[in-house]
N, C-alpha and C. Protein backbone atom coordinates (compact mmCIF):
# COMPACT_ATOMS: atom_id res chain seq x y z
N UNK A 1 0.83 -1.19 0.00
CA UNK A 1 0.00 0.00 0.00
C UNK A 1 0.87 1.24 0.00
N UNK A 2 2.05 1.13 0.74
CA UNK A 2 2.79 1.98 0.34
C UNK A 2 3.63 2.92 -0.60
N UNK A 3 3.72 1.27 -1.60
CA UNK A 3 4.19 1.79 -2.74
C UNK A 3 3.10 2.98 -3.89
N UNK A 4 1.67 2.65 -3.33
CA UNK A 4 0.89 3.65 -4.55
C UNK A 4 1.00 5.07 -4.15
N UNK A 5 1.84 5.47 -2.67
CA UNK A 5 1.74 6.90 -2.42
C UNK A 5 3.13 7.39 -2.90
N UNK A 6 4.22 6.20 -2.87
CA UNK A 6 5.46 6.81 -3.36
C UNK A 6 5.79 7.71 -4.14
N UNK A 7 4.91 7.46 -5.74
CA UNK A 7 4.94 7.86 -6.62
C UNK A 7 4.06 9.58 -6.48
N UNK A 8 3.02 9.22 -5.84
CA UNK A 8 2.34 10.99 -5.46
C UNK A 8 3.22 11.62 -4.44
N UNK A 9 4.03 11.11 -3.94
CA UNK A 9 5.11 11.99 -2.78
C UNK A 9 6.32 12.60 -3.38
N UNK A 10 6.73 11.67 -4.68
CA UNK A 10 8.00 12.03 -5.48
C UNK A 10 7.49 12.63 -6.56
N UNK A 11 6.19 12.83 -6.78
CA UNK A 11 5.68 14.03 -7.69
C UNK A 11 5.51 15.46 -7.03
N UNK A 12 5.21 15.62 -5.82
CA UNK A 12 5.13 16.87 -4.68
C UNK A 12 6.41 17.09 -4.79
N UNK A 13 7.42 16.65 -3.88
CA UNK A 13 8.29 16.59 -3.73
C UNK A 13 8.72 17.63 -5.13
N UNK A 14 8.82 17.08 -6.58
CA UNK A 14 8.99 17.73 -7.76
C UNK A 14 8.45 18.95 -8.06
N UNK A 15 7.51 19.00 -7.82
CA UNK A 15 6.53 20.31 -7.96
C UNK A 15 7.09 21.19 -6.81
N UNK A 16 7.31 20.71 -5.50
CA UNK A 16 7.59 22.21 -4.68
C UNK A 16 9.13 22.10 -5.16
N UNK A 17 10.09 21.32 -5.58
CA UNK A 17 11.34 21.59 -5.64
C UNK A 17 11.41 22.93 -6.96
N UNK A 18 10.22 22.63 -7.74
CA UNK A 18 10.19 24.06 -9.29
C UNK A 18 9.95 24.53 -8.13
N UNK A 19 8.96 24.99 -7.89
CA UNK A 19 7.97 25.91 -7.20
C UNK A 19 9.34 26.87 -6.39
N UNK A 20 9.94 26.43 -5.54
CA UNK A 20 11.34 27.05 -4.83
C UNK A 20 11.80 27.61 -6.12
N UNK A 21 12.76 26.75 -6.86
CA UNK A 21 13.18 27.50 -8.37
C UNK A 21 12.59 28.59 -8.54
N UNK A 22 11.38 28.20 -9.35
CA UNK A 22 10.74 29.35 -9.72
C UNK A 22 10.93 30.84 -8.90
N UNK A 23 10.62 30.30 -8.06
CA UNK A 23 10.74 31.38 -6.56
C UNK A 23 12.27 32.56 -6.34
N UNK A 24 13.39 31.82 -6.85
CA UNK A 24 14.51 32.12 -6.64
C UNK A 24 15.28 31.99 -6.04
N UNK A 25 14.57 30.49 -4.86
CA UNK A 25 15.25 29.61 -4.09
C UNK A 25 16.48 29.11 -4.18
N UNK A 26 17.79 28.97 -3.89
CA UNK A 26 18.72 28.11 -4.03
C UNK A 26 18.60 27.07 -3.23
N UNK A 27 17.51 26.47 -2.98
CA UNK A 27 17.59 25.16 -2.22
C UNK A 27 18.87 24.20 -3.23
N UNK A 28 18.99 23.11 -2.25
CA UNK A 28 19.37 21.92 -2.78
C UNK A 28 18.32 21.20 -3.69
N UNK A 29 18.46 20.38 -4.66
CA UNK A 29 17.88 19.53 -5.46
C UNK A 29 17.45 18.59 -4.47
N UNK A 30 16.60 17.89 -4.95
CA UNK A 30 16.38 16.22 -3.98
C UNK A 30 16.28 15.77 -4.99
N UNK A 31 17.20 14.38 -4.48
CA UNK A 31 17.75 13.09 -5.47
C UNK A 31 16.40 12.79 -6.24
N UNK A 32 16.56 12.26 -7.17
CA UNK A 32 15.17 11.77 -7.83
C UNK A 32 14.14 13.26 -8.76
N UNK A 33 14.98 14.08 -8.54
CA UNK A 33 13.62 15.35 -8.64
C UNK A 33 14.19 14.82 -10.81
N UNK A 34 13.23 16.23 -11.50
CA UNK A 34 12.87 16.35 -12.73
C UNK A 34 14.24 16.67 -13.39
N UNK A 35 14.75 17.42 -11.87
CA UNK A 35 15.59 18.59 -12.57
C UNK A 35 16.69 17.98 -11.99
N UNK A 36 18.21 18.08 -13.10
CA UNK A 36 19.14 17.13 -12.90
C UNK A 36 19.95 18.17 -11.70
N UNK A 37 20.83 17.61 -11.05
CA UNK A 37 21.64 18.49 -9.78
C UNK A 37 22.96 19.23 -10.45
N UNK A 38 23.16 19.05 -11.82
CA UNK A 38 23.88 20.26 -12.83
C UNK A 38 23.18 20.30 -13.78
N UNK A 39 23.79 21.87 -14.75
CA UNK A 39 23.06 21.97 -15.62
C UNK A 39 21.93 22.72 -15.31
N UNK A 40 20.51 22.35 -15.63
CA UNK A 40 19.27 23.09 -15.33
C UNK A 40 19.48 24.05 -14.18
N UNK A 41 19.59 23.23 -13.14
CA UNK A 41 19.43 23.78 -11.90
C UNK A 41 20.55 25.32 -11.49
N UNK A 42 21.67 25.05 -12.13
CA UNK A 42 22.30 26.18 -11.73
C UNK A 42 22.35 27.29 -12.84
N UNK A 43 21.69 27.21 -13.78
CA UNK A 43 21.52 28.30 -14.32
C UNK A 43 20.27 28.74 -14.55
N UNK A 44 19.15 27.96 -13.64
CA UNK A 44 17.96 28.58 -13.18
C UNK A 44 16.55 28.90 -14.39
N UNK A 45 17.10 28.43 -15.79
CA UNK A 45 15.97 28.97 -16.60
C UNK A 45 15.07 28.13 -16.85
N UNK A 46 13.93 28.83 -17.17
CA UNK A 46 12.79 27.93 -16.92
C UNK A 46 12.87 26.85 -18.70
N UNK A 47 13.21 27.65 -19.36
CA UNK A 47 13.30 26.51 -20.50
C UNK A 47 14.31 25.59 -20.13
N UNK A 48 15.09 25.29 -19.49
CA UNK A 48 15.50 25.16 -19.34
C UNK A 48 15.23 23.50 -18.23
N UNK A 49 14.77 23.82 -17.37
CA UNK A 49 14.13 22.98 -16.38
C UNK A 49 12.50 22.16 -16.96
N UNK A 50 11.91 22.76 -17.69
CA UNK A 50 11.08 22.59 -18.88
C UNK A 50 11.92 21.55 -19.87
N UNK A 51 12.53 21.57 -20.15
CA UNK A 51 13.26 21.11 -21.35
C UNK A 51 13.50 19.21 -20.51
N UNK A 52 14.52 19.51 -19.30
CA UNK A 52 14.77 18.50 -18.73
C UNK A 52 13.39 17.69 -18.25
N UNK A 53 12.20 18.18 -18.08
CA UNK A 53 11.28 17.75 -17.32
C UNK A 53 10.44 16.71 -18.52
N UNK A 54 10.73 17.32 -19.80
CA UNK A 54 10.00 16.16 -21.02
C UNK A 54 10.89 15.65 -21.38
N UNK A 55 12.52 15.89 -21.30
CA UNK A 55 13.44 14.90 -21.41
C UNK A 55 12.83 13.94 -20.56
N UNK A 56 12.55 13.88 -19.41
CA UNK A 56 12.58 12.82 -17.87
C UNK A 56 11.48 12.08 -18.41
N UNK A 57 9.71 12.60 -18.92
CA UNK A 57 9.02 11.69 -19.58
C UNK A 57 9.23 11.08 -20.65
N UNK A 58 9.95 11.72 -21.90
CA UNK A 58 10.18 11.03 -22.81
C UNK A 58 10.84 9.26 -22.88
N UNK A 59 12.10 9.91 -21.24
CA UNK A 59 12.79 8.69 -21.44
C UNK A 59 11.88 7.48 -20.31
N UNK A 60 11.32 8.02 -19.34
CA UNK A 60 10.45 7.33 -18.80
C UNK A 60 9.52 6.25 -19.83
N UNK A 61 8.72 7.13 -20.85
CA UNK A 61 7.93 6.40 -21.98
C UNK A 61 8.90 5.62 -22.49
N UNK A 62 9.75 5.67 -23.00
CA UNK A 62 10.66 4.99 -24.03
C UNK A 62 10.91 3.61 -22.95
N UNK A 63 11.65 3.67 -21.96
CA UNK A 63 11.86 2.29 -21.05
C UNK A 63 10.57 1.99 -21.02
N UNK A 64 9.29 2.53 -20.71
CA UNK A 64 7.95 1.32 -20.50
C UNK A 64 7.82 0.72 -21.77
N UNK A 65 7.81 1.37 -22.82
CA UNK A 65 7.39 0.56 -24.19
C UNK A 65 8.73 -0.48 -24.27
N UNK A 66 10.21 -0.32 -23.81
CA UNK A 66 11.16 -1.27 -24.16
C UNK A 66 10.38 -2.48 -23.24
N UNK A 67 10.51 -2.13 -21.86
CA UNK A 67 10.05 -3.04 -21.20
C UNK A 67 8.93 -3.95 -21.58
N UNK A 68 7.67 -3.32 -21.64
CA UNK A 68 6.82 -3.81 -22.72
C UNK A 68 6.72 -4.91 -23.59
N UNK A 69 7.96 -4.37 -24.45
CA UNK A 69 7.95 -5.30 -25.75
C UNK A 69 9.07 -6.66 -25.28
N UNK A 70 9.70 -6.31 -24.10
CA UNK A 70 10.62 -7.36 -23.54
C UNK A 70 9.58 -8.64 -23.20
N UNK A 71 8.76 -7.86 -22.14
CA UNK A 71 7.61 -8.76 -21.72
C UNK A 71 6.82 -9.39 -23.14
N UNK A 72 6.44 -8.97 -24.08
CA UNK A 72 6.02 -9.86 -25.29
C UNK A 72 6.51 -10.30 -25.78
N UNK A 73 8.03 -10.67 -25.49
CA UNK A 73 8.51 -11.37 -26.41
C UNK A 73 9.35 -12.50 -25.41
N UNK A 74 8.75 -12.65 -24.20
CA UNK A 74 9.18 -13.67 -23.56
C UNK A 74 10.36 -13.05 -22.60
N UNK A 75 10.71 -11.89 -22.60
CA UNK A 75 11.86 -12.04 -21.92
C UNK A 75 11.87 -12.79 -20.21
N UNK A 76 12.83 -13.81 -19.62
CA UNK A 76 12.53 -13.90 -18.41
C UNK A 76 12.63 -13.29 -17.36
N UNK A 77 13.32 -12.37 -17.27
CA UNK A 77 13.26 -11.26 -15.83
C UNK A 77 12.20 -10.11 -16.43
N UNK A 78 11.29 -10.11 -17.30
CA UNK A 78 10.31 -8.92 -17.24
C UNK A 78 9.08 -9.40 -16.61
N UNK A 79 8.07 -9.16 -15.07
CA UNK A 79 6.73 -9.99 -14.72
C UNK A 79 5.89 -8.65 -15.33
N UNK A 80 4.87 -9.15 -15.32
CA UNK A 80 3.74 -8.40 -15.93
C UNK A 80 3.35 -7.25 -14.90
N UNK A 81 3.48 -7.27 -13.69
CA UNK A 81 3.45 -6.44 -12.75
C UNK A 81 4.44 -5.03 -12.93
N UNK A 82 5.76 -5.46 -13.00
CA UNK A 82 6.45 -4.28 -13.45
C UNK A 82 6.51 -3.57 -14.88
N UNK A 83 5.31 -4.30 -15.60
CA UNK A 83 4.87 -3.68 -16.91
C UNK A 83 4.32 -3.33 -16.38
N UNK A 84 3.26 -3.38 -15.94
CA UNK A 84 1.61 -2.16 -15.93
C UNK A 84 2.37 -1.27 -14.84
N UNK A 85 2.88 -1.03 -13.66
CA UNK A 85 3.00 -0.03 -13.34
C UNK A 85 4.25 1.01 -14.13
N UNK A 86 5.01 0.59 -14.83
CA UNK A 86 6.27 1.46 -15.63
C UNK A 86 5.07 2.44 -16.32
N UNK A 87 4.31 1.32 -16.98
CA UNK A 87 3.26 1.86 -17.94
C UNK A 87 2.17 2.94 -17.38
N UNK A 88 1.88 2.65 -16.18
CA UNK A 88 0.86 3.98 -15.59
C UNK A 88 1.98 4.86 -15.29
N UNK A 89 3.13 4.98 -14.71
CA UNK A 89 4.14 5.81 -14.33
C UNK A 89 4.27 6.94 -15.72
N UNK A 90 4.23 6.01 -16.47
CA UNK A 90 4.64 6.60 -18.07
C UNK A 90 3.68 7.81 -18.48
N UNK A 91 2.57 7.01 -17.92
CA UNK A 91 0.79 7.69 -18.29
C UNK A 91 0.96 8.52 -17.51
N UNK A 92 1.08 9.26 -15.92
CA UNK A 92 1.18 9.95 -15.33
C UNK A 92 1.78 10.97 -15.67
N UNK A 93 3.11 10.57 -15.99
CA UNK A 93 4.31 12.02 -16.12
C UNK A 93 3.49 12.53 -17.17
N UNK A 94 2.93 11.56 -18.36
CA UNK A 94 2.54 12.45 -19.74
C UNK A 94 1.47 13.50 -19.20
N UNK A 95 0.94 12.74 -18.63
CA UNK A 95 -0.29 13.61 -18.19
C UNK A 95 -0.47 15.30 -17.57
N UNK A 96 0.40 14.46 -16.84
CA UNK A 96 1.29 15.85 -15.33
C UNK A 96 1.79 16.37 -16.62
N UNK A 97 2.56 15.88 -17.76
CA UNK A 97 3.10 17.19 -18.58
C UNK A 97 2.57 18.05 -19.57
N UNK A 98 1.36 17.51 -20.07
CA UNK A 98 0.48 17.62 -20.58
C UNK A 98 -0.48 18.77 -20.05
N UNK A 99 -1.16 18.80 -18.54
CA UNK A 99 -1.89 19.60 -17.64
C UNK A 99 -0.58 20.80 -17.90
N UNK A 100 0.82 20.65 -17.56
CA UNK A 100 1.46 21.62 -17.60
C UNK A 100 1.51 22.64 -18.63
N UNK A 101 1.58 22.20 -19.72
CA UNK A 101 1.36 22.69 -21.43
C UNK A 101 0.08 23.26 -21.23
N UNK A 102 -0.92 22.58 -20.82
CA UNK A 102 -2.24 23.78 -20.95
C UNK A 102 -2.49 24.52 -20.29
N UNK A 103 -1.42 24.41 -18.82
CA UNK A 103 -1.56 26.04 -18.05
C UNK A 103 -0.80 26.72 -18.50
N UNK A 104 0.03 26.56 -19.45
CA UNK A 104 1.01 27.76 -19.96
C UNK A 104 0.67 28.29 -21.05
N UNK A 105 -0.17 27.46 -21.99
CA UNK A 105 -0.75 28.12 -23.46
C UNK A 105 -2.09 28.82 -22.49
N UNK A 106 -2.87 28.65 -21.82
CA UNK A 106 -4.01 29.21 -20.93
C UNK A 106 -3.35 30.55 -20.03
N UNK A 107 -2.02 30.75 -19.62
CA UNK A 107 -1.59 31.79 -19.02
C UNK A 107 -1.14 32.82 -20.36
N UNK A 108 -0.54 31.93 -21.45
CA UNK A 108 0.38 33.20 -22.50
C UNK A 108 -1.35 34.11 -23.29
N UNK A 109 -2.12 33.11 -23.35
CA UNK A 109 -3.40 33.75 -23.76
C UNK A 109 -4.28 34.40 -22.44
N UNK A 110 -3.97 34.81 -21.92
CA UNK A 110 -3.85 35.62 -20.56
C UNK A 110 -3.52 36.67 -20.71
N UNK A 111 -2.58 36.52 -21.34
CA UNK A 111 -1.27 37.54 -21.10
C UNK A 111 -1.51 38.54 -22.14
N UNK A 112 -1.99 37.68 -23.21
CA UNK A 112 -2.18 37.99 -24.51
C UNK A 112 -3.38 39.18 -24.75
N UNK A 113 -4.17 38.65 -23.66
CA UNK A 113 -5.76 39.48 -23.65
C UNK A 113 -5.65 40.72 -23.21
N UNK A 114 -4.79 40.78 -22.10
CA UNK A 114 -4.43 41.97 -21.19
C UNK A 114 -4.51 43.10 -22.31
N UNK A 115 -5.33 44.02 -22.09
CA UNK A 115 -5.01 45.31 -22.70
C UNK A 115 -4.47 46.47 -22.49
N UNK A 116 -3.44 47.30 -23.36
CA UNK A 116 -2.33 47.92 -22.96
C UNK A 116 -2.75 49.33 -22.65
C-alpha cells in the first residue's frame, strides 16, 4: 500500500522543488527530482528545467514501451506487474506534462488578452 503513495510523494516533492526555483530559491535539489543536480538547476531557466522535465518523460515512456515489448517477447526477468505499473508511471508524467502545457498556453493567452 505503500508503494501507490510513493509515486504521489515524489511528484510533490517535484513540484515544490520548481515551485522554490521558480521562486529564486537556491535550495538543494532532492535526489530523484525532474531537474538534474547540474546543468538546469544552476543556471535557473525555466526553458530550461522545462526542457529537462519532457526529457525525464520522454525517457520514462521509451523504457515502458522497451520493457513492454521485452515482456512480449518472452523475456525472463520482465513480470507483468512491473509492466503495468512502468506503464501507468509513463501515463502519469505524460499527463502531469500535458496539464502543464495547458496552463502555460491558458496563461500566454492571458497575457495575450491583457489590454495595454
Amino acid at each position: 500500500m505503500d508503494t501507490s503513495i510513493s509515486p504521489l510523494s515524489s511528484a510533490l516533492k517535484q513540484m515544490q522543488t520548481m515551485a522554490t526555483q521558480a521562486a529564486g530559491g537556491a535550495g538543494n535539489v532532492a535526489s530523484g527530482s525532474v531537474v538534474p543536480e547540474s546543468g538546469a538547476a544552476s543556471t535557473g531557466s525555466f526553458a530550461d528545467v522545462l526542457k529537462s522535465s519532457l526529457d525525464n518523460i520522454s525517457s520514462s515512456q521509451t523504457s515502458a514501451l522497451n520493457e513492454a515489448h521485452a515482456f512480449e517477447v518472452g523475456a525472463p526477468n520482465v513480470s507483468l506487474n512491473d509492466v503495468m505499473v512502468d506503464m501507468q508511471k509513463a501515463n502519469v508524467g505524460f499527463q502531469f506534462g500535458l496539464q502543464v502545457r495547458n496552463k502555460l498556453v491558458s496563461a500566454y493567452n492571458d497575457i495575450m488578452n491583457i489590454s495595454v
